[in-house]
C-alpha atoms as a PDB file:
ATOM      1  CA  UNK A   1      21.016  43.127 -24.229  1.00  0.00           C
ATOM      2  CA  UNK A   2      24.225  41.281 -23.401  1.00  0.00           C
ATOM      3  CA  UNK A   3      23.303  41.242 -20.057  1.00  0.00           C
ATOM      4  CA  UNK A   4      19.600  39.622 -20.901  1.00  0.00           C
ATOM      5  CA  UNK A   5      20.888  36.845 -22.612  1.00  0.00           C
ATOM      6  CA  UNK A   6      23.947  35.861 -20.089  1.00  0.00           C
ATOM      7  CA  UNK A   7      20.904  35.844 -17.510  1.00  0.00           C
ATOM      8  CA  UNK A   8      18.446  33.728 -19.722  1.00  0.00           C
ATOM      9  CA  UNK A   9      21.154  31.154 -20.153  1.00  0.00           C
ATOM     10  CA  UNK A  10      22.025  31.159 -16.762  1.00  0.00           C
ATOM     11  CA  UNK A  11      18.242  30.149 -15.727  1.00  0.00           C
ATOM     12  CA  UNK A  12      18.146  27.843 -19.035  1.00  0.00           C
ATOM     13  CA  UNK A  13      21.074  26.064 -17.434  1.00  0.00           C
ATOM     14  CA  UNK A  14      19.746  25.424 -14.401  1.00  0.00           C
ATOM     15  CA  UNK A  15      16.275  24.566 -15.825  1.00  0.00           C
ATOM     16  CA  UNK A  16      17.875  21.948 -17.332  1.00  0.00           C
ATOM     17  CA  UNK A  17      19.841  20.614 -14.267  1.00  0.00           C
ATOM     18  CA  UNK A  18      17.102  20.432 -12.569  1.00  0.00           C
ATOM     19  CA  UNK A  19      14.778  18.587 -14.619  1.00  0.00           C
ATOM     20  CA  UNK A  20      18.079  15.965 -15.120  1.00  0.00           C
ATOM     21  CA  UNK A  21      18.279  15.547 -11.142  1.00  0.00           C
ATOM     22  CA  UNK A  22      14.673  14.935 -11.102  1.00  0.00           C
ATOM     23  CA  UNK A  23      14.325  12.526 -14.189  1.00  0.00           C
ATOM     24  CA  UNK A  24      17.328  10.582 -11.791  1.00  0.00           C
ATOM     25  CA  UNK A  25      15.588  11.020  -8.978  1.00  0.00           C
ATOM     26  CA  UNK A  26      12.595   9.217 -10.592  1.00  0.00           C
ATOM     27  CA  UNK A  27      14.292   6.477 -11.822  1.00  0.00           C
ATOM     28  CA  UNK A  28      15.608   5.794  -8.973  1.00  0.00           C
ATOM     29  CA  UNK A  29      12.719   5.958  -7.021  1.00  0.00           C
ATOM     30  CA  UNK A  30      11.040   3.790  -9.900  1.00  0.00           C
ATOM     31  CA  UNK A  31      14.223   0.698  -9.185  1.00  0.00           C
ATOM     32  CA  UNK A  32      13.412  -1.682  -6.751  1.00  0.00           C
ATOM     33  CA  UNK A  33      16.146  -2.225  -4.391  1.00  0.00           C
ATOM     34  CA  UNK A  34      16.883  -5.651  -4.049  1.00  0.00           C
ATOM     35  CA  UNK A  35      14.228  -7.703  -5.095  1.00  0.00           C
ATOM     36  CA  UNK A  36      16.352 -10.415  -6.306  1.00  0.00           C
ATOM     37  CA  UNK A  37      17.363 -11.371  -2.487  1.00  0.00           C
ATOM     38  CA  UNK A  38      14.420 -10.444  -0.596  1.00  0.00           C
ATOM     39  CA  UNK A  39      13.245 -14.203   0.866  1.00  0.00           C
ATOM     40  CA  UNK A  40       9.837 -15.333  -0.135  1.00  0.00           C
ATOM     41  CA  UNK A  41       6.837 -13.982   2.130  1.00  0.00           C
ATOM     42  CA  UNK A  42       5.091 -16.239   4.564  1.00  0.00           C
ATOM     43  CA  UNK A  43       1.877 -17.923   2.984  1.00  0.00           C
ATOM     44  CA  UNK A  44       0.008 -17.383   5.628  1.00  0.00           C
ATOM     45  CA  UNK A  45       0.707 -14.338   8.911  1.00  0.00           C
ATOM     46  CA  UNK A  46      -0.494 -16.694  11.408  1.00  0.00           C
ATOM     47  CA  UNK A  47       0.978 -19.675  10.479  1.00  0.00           C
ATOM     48  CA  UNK A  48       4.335 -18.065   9.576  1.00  0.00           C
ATOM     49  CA  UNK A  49       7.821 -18.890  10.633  1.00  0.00           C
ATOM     50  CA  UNK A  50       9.095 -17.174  13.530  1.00  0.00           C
ATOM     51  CA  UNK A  51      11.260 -15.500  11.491  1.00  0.00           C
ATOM     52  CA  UNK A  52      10.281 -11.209  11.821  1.00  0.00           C
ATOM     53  CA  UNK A  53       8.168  -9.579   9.288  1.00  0.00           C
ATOM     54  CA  UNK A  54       8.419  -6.167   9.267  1.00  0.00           C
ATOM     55  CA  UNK A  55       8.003  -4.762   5.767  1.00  0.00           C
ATOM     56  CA  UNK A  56       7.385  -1.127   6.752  1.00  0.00           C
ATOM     57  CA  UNK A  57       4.239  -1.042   4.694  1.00  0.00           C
ATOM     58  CA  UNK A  58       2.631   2.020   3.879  1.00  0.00           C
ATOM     59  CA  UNK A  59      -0.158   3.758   1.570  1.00  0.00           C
ATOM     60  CA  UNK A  60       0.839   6.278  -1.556  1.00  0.00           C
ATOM     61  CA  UNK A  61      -2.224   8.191  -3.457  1.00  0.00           C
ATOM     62  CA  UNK A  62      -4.234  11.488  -3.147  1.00  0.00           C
ATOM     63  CA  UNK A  63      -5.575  12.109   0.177  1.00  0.00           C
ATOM     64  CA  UNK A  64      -4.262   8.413   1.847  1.00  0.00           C
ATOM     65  CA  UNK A  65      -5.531   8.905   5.840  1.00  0.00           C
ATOM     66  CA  UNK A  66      -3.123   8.250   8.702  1.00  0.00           C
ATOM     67  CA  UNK A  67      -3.060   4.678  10.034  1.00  0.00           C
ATOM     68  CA  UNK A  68      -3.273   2.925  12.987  1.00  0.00           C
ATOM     69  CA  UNK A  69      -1.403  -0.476  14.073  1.00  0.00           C
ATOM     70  CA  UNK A  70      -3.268  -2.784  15.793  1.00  0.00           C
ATOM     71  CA  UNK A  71      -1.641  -6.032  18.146  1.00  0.00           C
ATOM     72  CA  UNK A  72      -2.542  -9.669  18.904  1.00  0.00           C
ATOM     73  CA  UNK A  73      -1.355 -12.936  19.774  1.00  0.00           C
ATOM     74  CA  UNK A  74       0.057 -14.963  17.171  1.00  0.00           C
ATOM     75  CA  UNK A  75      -1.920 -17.309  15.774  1.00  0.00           C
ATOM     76  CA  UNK A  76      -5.399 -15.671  16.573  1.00  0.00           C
ATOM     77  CA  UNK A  77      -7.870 -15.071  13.872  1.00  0.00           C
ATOM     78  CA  UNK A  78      -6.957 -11.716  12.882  1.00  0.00           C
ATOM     79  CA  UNK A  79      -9.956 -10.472  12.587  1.00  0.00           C
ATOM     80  CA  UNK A  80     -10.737 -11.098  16.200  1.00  0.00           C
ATOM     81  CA  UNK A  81      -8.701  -7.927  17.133  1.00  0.00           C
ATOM     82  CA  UNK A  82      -9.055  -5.680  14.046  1.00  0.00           C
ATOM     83  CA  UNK A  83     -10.996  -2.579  14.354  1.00  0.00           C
ATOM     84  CA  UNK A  84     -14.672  -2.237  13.445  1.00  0.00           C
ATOM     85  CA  UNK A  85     -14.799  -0.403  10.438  1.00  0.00           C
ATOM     86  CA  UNK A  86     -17.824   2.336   9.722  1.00  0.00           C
ATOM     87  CA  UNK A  87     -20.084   3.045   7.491  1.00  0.00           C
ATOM     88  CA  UNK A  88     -19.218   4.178   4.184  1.00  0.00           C
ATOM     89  CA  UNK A  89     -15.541   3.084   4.775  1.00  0.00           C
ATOM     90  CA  UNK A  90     -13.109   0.516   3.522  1.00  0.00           C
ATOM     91  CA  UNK A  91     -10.836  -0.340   5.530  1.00  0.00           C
ATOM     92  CA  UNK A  92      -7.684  -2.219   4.186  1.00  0.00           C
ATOM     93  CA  UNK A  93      -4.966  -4.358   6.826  1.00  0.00           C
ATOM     94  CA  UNK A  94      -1.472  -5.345   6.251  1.00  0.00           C
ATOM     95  CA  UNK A  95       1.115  -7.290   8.748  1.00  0.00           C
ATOM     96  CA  UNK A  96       3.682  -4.767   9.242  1.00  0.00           C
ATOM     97  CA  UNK A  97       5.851  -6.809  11.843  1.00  0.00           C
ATOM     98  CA  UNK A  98       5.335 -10.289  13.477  1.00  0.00           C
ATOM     99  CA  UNK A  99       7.705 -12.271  15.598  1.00  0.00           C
ATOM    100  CA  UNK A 100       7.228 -15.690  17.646  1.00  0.00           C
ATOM    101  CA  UNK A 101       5.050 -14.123  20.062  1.00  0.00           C
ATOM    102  CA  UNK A 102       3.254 -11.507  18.265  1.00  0.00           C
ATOM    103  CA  UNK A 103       1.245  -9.678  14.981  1.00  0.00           C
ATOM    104  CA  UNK A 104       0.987  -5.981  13.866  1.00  0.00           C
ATOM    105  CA  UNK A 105      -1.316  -5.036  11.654  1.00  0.00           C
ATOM    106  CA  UNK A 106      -1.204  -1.730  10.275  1.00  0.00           C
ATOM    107  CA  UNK A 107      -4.757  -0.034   9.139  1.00  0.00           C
ATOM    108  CA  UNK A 108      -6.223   2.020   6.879  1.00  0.00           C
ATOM    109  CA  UNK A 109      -9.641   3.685   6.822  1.00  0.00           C
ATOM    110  CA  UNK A 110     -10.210   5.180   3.530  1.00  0.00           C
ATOM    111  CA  UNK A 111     -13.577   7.601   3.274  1.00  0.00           C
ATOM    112  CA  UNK A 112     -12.536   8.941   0.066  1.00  0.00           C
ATOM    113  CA  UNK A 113     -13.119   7.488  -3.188  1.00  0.00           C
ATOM    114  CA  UNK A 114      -9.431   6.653  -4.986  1.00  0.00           C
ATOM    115  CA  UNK A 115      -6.552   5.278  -6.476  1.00  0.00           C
ATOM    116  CA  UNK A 116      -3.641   4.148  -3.647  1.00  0.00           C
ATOM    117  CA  UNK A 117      -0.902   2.340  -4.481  1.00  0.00           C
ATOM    118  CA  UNK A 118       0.668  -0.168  -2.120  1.00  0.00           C
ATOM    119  CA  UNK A 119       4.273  -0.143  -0.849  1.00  0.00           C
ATOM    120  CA  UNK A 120       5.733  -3.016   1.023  1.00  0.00           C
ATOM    121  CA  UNK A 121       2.427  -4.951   1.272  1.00  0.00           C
ATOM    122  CA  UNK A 122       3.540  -8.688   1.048  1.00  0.00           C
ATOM    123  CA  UNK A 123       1.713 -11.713   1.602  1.00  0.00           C
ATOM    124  CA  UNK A 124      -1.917 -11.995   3.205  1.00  0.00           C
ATOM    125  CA  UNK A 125      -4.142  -9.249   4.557  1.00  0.00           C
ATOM    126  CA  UNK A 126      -7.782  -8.145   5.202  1.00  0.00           C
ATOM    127  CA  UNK A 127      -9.991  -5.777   3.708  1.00  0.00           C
ATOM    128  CA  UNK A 128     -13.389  -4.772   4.984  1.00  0.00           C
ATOM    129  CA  UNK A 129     -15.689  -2.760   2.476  1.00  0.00           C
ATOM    130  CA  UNK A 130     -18.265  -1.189   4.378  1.00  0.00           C
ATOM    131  CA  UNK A 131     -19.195   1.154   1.548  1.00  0.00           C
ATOM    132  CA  UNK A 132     -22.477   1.942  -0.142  1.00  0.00           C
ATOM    133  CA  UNK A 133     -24.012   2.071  -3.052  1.00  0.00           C
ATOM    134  CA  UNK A 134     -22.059  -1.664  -3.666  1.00  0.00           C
ATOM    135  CA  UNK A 135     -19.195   0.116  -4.608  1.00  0.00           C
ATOM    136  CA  UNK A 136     -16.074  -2.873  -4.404  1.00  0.00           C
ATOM    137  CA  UNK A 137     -12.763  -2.125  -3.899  1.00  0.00           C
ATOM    138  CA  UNK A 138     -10.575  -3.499  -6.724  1.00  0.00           C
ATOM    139  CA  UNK A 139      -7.392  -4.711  -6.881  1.00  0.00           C
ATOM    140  CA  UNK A 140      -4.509  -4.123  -9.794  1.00  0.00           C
ATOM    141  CA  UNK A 141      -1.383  -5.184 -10.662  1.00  0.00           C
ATOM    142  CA  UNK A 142       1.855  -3.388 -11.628  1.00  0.00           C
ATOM    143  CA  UNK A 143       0.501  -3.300 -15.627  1.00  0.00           C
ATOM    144  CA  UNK A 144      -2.929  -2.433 -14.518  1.00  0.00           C
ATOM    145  CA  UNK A 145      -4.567  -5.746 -15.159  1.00  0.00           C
ATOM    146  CA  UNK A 146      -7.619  -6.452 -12.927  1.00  0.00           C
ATOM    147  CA  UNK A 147      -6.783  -9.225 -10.767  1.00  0.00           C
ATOM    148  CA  UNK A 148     -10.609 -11.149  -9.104  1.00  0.00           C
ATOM    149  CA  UNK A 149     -12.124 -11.373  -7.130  1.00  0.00           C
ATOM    150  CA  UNK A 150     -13.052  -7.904  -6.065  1.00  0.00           C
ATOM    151  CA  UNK A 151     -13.753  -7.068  -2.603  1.00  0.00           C
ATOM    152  CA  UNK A 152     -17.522  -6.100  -2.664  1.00  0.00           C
ATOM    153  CA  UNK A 153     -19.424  -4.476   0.545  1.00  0.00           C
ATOM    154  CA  UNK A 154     -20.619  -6.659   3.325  1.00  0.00           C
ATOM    155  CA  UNK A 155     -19.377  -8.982   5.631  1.00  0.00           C
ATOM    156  CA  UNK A 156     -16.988  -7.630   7.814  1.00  0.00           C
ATOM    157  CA  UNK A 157     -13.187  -8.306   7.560  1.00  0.00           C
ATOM    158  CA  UNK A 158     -12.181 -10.525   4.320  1.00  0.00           C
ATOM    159  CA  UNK A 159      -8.905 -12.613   3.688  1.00  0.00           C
ATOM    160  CA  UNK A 160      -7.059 -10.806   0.740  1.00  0.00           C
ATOM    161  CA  UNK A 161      -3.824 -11.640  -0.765  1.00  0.00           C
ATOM    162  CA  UNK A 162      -2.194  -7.996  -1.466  1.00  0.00           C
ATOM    163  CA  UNK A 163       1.365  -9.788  -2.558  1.00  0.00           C
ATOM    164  CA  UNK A 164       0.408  -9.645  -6.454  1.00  0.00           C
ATOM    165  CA  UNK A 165      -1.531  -6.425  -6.247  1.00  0.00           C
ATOM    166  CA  UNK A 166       0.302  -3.172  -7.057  1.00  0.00           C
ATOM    167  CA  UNK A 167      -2.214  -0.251  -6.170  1.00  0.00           C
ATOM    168  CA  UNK A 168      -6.487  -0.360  -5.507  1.00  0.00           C
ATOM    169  CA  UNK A 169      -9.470   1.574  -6.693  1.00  0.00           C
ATOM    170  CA  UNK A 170     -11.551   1.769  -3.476  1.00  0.00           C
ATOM    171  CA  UNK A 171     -14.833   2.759  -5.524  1.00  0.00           C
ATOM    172  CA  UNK A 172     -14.828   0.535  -8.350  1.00  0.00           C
END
């Protein structure tokens, strides 16, 4: 009986550890690291300063597809060199890097109706919602408020500021 209990506090113990390292793990993960001195995005990719962009962005949610990046020359019309996207899709582009010379775009092509939350989208993108059914892709912030317009089907590749959004509903 002894025995029993030492063993049941042992595995208490480190029940208890654990969920502490992963409550600190969470916070931390939840902290922004330095958002104070980050420098203001560019209003506009293709009329940016030379400075580089290169956020890193990428897509967090259930079942988030693999990307692609796509190049062109600064100062073309994105669009121009995006990828067609297909039926039934929405497909969602961010500027991952840009120099003097140069824009990345990286792209998404979501098939699958969901919630994805954005990390290190800043400043102005495109979204094309070739969905059916006029399901619109909707865009929240970090408290879950709605922000307009929403991007409804048709019409190829939209201008889209992701900067205040903090996650999407691609079947809204």
């Amino acid at each position: 009986m002894n025995e029993l209990v030492q063993r049941l506090r042992r595995r208490t113990g480190r029940l208890v550890l654990a969920l502490v390292a992963s409550l600190v793990m969470a916070a931390l993960v939840a902290v922004p690291q330095g958002a104070a001195s980050e420098p203001a995005p560019p209003a506009s990719p293709d009329v940016a300063a030379a400075d580089v962009f290169d956020p890193d962005p990428w897509l967090g949610g259930s079942r988030v597809p693999g990307s692609n990046v796509y190049e062109g020359a600064r100062g073309v019309y994105a669009p121009s060199y995006l990828p067609t996207c297909e039926w039934r899709y929405v497909c969602v582009a961010v500027l991952e890097y840009q120099d003097d010379r140069v824009n990345k775009w990286r792209v998404w092509k979501i098939y699958i109706c969901g919630s994805y939350y954005l990390y290190e989208w800043r400043g102005r993108g495109w979204v094309n919602n070739n969905q059916t059914g006029g399901a619109a892709l909707a865009r929240f912030d970090q408290d879950n408020v709605w922000l307009s317009p929403n991007a409804n089907p048709g019409g190829g590749w939209k201008d889209i500021n992701w900067e205040p959004a903090y996650w999407f509903d691609s079947c809204f």
